[in-house]
C-alpha atoms as a PDB file:
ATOM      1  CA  UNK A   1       2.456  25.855   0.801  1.00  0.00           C
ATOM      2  CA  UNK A   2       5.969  25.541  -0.953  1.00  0.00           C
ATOM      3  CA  UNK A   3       5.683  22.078  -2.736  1.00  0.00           C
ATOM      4  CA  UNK A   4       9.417  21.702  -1.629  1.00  0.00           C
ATOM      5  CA  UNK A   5       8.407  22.945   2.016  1.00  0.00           C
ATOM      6  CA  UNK A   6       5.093  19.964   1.274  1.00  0.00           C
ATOM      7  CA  UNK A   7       8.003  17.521   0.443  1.00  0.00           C
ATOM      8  CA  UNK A   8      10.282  18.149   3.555  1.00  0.00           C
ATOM      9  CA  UNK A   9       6.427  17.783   5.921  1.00  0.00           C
ATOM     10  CA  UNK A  10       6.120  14.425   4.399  1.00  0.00           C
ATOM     11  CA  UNK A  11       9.563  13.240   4.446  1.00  0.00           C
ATOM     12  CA  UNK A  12       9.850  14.040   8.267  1.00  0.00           C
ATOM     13  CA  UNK A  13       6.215  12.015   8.566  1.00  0.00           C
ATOM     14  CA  UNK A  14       7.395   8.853   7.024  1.00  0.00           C
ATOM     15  CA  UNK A  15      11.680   8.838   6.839  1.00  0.00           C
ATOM     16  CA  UNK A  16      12.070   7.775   4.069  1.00  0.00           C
ATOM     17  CA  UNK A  17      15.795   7.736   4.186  1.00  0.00           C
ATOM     18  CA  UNK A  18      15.667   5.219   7.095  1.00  0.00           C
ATOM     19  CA  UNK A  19      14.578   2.070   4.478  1.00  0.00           C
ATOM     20  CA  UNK A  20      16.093   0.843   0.883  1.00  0.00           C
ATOM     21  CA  UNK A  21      13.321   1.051  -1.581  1.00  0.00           C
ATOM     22  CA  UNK A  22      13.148   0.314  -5.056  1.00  0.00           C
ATOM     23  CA  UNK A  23      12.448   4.078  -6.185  1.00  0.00           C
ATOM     24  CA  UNK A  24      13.337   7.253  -4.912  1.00  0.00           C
ATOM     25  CA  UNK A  25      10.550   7.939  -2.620  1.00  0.00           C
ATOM     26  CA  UNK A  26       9.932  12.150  -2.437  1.00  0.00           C
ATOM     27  CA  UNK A  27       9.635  14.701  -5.435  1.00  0.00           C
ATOM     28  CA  UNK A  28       9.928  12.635  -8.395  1.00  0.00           C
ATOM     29  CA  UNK A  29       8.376  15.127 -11.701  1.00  0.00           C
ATOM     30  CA  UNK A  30       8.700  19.064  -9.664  1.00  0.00           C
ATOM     31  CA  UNK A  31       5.501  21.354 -11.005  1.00  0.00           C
ATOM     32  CA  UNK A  32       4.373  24.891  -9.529  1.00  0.00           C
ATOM     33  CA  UNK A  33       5.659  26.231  -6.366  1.00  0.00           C
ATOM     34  CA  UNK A  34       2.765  26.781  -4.688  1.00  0.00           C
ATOM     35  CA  UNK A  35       0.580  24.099  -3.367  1.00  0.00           C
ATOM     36  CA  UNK A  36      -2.713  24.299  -2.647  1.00  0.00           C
ATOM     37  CA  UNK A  37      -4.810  21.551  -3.802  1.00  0.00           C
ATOM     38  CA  UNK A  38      -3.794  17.736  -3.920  1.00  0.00           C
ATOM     39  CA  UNK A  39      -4.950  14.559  -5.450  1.00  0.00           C
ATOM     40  CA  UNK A  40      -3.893  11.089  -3.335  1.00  0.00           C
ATOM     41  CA  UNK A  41      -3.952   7.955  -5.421  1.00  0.00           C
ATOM     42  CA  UNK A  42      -2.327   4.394  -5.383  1.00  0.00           C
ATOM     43  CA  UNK A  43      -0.584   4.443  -8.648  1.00  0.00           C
ATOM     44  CA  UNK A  44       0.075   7.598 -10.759  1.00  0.00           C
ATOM     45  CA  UNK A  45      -1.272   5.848 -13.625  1.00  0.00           C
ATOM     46  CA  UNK A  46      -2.889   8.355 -16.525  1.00  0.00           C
ATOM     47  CA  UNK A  47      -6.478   7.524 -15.854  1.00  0.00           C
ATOM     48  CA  UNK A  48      -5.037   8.928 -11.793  1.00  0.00           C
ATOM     49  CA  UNK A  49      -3.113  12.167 -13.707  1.00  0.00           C
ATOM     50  CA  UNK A  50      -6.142  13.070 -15.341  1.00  0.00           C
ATOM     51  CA  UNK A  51      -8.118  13.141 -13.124  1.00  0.00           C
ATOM     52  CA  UNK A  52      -5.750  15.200 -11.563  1.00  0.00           C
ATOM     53  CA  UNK A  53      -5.780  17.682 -14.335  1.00  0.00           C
ATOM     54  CA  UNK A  54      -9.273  17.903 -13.899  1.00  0.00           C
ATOM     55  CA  UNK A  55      -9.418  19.263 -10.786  1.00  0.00           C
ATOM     56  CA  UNK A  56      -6.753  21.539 -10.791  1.00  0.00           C
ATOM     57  CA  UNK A  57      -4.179  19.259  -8.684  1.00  0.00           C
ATOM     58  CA  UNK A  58      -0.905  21.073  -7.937  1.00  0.00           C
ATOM     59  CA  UNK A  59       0.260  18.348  -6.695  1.00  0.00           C
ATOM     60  CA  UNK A  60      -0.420  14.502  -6.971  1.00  0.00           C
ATOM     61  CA  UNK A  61       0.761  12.552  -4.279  1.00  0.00           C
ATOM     62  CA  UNK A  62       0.941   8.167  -4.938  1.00  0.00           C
ATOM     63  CA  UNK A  63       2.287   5.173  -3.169  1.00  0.00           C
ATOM     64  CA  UNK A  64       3.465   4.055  -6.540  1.00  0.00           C
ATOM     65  CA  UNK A  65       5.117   6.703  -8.468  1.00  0.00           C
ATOM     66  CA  UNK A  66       7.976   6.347 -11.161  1.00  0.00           C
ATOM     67  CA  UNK A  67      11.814   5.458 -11.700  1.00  0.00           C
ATOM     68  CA  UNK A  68      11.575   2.091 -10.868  1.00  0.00           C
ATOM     69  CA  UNK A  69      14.901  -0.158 -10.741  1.00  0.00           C
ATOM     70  CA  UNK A  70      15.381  -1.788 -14.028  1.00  0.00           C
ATOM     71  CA  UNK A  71      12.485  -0.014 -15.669  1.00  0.00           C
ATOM     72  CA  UNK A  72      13.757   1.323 -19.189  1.00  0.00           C
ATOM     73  CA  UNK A  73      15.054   4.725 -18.552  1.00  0.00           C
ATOM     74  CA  UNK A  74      13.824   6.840 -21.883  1.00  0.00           C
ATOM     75  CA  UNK A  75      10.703   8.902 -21.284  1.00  0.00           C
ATOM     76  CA  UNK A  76       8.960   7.933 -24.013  1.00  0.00           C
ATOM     77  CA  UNK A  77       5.793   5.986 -24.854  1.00  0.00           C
ATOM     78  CA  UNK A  78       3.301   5.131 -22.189  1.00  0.00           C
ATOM     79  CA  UNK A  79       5.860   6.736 -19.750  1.00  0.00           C
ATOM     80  CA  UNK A  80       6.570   9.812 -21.517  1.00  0.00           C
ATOM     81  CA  UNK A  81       3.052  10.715 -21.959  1.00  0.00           C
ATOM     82  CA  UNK A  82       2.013  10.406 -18.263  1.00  0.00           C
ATOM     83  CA  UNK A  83       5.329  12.593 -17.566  1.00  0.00           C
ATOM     84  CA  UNK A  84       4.486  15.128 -20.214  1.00  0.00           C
ATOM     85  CA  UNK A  85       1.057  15.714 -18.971  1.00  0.00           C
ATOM     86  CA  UNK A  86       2.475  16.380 -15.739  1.00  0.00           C
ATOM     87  CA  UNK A  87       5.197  18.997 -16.662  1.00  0.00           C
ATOM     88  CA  UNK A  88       2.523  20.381 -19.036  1.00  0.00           C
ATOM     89  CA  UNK A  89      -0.218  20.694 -16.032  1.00  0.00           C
ATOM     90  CA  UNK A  90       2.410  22.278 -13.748  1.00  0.00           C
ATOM     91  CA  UNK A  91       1.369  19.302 -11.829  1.00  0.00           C
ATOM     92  CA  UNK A  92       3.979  17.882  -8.938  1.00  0.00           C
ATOM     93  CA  UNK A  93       4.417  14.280  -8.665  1.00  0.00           C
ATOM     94  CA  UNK A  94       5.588  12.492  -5.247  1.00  0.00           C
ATOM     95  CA  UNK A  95       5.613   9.276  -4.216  1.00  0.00           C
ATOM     96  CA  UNK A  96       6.313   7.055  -1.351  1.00  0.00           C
ATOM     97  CA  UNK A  97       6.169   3.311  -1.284  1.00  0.00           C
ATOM     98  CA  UNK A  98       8.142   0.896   1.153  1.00  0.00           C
ATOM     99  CA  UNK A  99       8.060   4.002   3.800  1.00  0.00           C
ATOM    100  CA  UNK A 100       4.642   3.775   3.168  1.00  0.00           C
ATOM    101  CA  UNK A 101       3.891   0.225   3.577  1.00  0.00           C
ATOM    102  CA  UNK A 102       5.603   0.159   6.794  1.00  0.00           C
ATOM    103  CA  UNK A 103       5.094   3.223   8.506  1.00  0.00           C
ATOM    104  CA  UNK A 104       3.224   2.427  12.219  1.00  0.00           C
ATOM    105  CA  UNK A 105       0.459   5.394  11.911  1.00  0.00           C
ATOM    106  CA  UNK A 106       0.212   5.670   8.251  1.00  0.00           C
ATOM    107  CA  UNK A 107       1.361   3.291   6.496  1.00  0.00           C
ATOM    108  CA  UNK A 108      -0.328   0.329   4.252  1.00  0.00           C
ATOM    109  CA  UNK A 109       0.038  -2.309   7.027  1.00  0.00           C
ATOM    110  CA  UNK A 110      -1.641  -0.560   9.796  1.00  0.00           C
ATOM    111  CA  UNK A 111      -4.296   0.552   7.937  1.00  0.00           C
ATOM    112  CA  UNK A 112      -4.989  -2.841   6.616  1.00  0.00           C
ATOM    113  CA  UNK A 113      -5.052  -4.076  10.753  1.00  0.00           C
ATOM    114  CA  UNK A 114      -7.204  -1.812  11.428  1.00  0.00           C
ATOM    115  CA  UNK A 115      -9.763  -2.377   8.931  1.00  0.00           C
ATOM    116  CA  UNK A 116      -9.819  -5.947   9.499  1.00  0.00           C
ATOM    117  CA  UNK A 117      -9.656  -5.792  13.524  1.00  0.00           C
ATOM    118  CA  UNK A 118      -6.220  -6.911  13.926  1.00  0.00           C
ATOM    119  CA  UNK A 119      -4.218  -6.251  17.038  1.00  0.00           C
ATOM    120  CA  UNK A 120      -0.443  -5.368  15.945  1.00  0.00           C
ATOM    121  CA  UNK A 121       2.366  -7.599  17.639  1.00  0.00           C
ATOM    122  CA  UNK A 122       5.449  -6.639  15.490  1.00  0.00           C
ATOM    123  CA  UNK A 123       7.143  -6.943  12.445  1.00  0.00           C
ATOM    124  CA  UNK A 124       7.346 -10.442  10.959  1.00  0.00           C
ATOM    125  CA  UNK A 125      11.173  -9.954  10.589  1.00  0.00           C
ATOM    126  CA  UNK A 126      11.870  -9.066  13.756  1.00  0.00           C
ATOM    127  CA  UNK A 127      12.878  -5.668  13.775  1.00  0.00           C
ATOM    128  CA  UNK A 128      11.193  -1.594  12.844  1.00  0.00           C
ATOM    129  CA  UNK A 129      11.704  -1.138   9.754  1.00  0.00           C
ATOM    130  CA  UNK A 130       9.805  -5.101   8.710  1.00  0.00           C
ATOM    131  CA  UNK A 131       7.617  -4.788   5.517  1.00  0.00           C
ATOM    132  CA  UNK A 132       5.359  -7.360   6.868  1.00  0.00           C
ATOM    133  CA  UNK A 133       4.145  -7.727  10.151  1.00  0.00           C
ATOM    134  CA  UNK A 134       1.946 -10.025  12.945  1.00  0.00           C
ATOM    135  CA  UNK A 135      -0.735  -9.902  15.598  1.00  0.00           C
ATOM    136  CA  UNK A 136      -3.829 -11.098  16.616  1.00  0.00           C
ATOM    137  CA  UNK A 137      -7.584 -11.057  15.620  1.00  0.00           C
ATOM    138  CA  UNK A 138      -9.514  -9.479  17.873  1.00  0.00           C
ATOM    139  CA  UNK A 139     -12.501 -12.133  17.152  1.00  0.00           C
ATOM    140  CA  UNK A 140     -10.857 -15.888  16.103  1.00  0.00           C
ATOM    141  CA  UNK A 141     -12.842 -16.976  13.062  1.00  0.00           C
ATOM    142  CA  UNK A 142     -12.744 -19.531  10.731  1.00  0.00           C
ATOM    143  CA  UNK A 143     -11.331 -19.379   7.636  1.00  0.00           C
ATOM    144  CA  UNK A 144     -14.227 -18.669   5.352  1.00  0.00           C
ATOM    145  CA  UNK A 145     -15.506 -16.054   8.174  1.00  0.00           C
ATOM    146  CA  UNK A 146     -12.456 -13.997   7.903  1.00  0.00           C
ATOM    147  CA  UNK A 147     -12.458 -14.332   3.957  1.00  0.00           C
ATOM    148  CA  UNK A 148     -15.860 -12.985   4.316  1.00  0.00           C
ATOM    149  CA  UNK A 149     -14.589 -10.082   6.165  1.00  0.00           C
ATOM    150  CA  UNK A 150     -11.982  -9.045   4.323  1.00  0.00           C
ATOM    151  CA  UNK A 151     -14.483  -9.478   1.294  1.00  0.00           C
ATOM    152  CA  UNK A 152     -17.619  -7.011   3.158  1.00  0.00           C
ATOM    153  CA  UNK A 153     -13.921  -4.595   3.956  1.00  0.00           C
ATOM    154  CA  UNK A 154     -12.526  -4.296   1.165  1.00  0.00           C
ATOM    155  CA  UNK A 155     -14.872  -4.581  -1.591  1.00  0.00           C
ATOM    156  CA  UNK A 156     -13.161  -7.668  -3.055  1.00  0.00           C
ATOM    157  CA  UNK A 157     -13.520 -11.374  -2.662  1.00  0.00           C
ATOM    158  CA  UNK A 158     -10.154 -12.668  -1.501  1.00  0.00           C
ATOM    159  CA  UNK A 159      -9.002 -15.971  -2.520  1.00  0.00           C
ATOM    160  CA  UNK A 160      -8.605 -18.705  -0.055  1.00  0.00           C
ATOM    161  CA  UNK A 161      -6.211 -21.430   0.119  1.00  0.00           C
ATOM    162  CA  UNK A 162      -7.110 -23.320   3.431  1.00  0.00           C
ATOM    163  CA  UNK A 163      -4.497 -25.338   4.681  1.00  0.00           C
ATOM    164  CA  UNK A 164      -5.182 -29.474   4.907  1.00  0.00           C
ATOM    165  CA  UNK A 165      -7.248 -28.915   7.604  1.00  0.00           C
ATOM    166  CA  UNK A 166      -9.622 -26.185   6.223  1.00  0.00           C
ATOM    167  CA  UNK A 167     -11.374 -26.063  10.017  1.00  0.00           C
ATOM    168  CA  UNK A 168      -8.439 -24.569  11.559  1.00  0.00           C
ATOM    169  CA  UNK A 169      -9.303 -21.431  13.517  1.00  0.00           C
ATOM    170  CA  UNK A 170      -7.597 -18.412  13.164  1.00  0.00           C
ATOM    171  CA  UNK A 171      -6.145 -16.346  16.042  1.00  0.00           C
ATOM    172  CA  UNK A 172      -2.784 -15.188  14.684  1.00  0.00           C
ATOM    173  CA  UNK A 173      -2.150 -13.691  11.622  1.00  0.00           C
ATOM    174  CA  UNK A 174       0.487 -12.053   9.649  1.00  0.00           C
ATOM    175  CA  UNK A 175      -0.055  -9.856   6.990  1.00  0.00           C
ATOM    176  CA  UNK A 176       2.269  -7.752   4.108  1.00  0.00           C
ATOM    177  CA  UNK A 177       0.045  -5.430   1.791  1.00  0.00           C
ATOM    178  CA  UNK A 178       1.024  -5.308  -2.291  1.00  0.00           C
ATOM    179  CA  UNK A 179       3.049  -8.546  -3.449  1.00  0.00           C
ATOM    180  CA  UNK A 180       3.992  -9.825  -0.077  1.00  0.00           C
ATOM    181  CA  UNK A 181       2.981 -13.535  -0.839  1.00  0.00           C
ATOM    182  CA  UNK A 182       6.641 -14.775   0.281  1.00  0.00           C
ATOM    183  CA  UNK A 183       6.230 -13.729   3.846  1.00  0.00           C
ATOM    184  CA  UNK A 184       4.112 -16.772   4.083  1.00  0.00           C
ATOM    185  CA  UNK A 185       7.270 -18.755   4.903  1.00  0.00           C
ATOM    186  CA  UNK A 186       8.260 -16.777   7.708  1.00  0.00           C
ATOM    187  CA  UNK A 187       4.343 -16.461   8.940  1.00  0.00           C
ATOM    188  CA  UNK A 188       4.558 -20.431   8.977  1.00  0.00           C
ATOM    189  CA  UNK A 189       8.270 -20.555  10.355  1.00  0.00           C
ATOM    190  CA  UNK A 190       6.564 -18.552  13.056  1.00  0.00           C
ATOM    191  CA  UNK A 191       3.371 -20.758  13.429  1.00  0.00           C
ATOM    192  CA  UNK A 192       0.787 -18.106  12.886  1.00  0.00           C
ATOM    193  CA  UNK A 193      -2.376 -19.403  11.884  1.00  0.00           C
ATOM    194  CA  UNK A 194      -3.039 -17.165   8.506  1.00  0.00           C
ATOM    195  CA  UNK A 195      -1.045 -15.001   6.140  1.00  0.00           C
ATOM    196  CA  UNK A 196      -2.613 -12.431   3.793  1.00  0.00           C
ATOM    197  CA  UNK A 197      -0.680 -10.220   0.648  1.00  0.00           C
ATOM    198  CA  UNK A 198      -2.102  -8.456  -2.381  1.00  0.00           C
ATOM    199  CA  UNK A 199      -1.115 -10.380  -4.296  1.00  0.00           C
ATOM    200  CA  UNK A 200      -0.430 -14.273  -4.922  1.00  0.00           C
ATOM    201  CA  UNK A 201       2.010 -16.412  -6.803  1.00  0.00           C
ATOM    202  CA  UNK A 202       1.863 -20.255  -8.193  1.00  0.00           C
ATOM    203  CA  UNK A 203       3.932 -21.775  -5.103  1.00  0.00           C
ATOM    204  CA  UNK A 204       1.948 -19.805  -2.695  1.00  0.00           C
ATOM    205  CA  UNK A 205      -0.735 -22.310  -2.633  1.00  0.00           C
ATOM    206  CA  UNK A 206       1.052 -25.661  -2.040  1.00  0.00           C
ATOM    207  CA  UNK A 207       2.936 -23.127   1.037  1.00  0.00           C
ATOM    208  CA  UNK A 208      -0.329 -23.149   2.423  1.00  0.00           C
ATOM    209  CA  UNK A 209      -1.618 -26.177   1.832  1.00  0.00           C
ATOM    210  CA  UNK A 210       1.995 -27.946   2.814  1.00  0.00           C
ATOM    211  CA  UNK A 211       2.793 -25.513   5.993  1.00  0.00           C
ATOM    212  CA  UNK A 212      -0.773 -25.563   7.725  1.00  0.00           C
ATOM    213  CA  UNK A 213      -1.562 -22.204   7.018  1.00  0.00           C
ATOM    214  CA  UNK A 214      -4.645 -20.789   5.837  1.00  0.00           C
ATOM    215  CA  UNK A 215      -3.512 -17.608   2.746  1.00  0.00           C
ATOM    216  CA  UNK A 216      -5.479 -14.576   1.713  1.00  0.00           C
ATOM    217  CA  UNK A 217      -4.979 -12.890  -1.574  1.00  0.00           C
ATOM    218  CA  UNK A 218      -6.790  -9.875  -1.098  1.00  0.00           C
ATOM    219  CA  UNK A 219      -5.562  -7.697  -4.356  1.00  0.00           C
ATOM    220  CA  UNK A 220      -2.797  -5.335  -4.597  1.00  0.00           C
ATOM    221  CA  UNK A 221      -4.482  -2.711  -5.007  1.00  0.00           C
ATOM    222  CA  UNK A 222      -7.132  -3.215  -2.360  1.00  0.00           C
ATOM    223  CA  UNK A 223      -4.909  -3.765   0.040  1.00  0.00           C
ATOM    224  CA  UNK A 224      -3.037  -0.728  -0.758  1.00  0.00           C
ATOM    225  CA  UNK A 225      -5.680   2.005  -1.002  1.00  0.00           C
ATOM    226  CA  UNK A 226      -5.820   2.859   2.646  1.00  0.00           C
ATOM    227  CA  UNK A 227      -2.205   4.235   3.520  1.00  0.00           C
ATOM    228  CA  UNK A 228      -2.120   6.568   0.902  1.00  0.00           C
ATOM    229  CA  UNK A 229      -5.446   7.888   1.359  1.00  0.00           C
ATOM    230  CA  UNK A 230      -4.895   8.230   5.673  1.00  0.00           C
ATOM    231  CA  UNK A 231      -1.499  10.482   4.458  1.00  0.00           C
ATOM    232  CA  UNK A 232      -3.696  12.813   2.434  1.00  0.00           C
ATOM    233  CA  UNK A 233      -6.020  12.490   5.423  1.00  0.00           C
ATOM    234  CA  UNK A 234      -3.550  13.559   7.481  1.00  0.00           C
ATOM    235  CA  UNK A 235      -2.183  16.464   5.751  1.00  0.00           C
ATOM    236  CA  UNK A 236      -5.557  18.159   5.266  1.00  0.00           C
ATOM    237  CA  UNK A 237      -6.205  17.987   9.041  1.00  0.00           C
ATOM    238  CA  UNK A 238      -2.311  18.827  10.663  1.00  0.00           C
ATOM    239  CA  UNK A 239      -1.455  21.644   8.106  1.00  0.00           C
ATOM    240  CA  UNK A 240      -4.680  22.449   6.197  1.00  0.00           C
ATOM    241  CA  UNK A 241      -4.190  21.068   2.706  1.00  0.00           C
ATOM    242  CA  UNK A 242      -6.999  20.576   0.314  1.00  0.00           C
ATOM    243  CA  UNK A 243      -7.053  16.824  -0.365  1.00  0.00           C
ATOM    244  CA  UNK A 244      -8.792  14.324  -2.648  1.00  0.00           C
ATOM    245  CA  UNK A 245      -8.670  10.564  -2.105  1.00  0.00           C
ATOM    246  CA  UNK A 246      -9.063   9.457  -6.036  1.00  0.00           C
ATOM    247  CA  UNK A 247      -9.393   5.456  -6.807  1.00  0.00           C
ATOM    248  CA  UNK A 248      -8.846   4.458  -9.387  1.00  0.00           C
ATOM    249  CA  UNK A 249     -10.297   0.809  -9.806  1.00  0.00           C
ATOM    250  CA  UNK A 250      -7.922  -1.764 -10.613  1.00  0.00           C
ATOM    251  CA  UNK A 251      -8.756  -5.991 -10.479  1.00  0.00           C
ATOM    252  CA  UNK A 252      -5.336  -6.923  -9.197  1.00  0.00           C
END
């Protein structure tokens, strides 16, 4: 396959053109022509590009790539050598990130609800194209149940920050994968029982505590391995690519 032609599948999979993102989502470093063997990672970090190299990747496909807004622009350092091993490697680099969080089949978000036996509702904001969304456990729990299943999911203990009442069931829940831990105000505004991100900040716990809503931190990156790794999924089995899920371990 043409690595442009591999470009154009995924961009008609997840439109990216349809959201604003923070970095271009598509081709970001171009490498051979010809396509026959990709790696799928979360972040295109070296440890990911090496591993890569290893196996003979043409192309290198990751949720978070490069060319961030208001990232320093020279390719040099830690930045230039992951870019030079690329170009060297005749290795392709593409990368998809908010069309990947939110796409319906795909994307972060549904993966996450369907690991952890959530029913989808909708997007938290109201409309499509919502980076964070709600629905319903298919089991209520308690609070320290469902930190112990998204602990035995996800290979990571979450941290929990029960609300006043720490006894408070949970039915509804709202979730945004990666560093989503604002939601939580709109999960409360909308009186859903629980809120989980990646990743948490300082105020995030007295929103909890304050808004009586039990919060999951369940790690950035674990939150965020399973979109990427259903798109490689996908593209093996619809057009016959040979794909490798890589994961890289990362604490956050």
């Amino acid at each position: 396959m043409n690595n442009l032609q591999l470009e154009k599948i995924l961009n008609e999979k997840l439109s990216p053109q349809l959201i604003k993102d923070y970095a271009p989502n598509g081709l970001q470093v171009e490498g051979t022509d010809e396509i026959k063997k990709v790696v799928t990672g979360v972040t295109a970090s070296q440890a990911l590009i090496d591993q890569a190299v290893e196996l003979n990747a043409d192309a290198l496909l990751v949720h978070h790539g490069y060319f961030w807004k208001g990232e320093p622009e020279p390719i040099r350092g830690m930045k230039g050598k992951r870019i030079r091993t690329l170009i060297k490697n005749d290795i392709n680099l593409m990368g998809y990130h908010l069309p990947l969080d939110i796409h319906p089949e795909l994307g972060n978000n549904a993966e996450l609800a369907r690991l952890l036996d959530i029913e989808v509702e909708g997007g938290l904001e109201g409309h499509p194209q919502s980076v964070a969304m709600f629905g319903r456990l298919k089991t209520p729990m308690t609070g320290a149940e469902f930190a112990s299943k998204i602990n035995q999911v996800l290979k990571r203990e979450p941290l929990h920050i029960a609300p006043d009442n720490a006894d408070k069931m949970i039915e509804t829940v709202g979730w945004c994968t990666g560093g989503g831990q604002d939601y939580i105000e709109l999960a409360a505004k909308n009186g859903l029982d629980a809120f989980i991100s990646g990743e948490i900040s300082e105020r995030t716990t007295y929103s909890a505590r304050e808004q009586d809503i039990h919060y999951f931190a369940a790690g950035h990156h674990a939150t965020e391995r399973y979109g990427i790794k259903a798109l490689g999924e996908w593209l093996a089995k619809e057009h016959g690519l040979d794909v490798e899920f890589i994961d890289i371990d990362n604490p956050v």
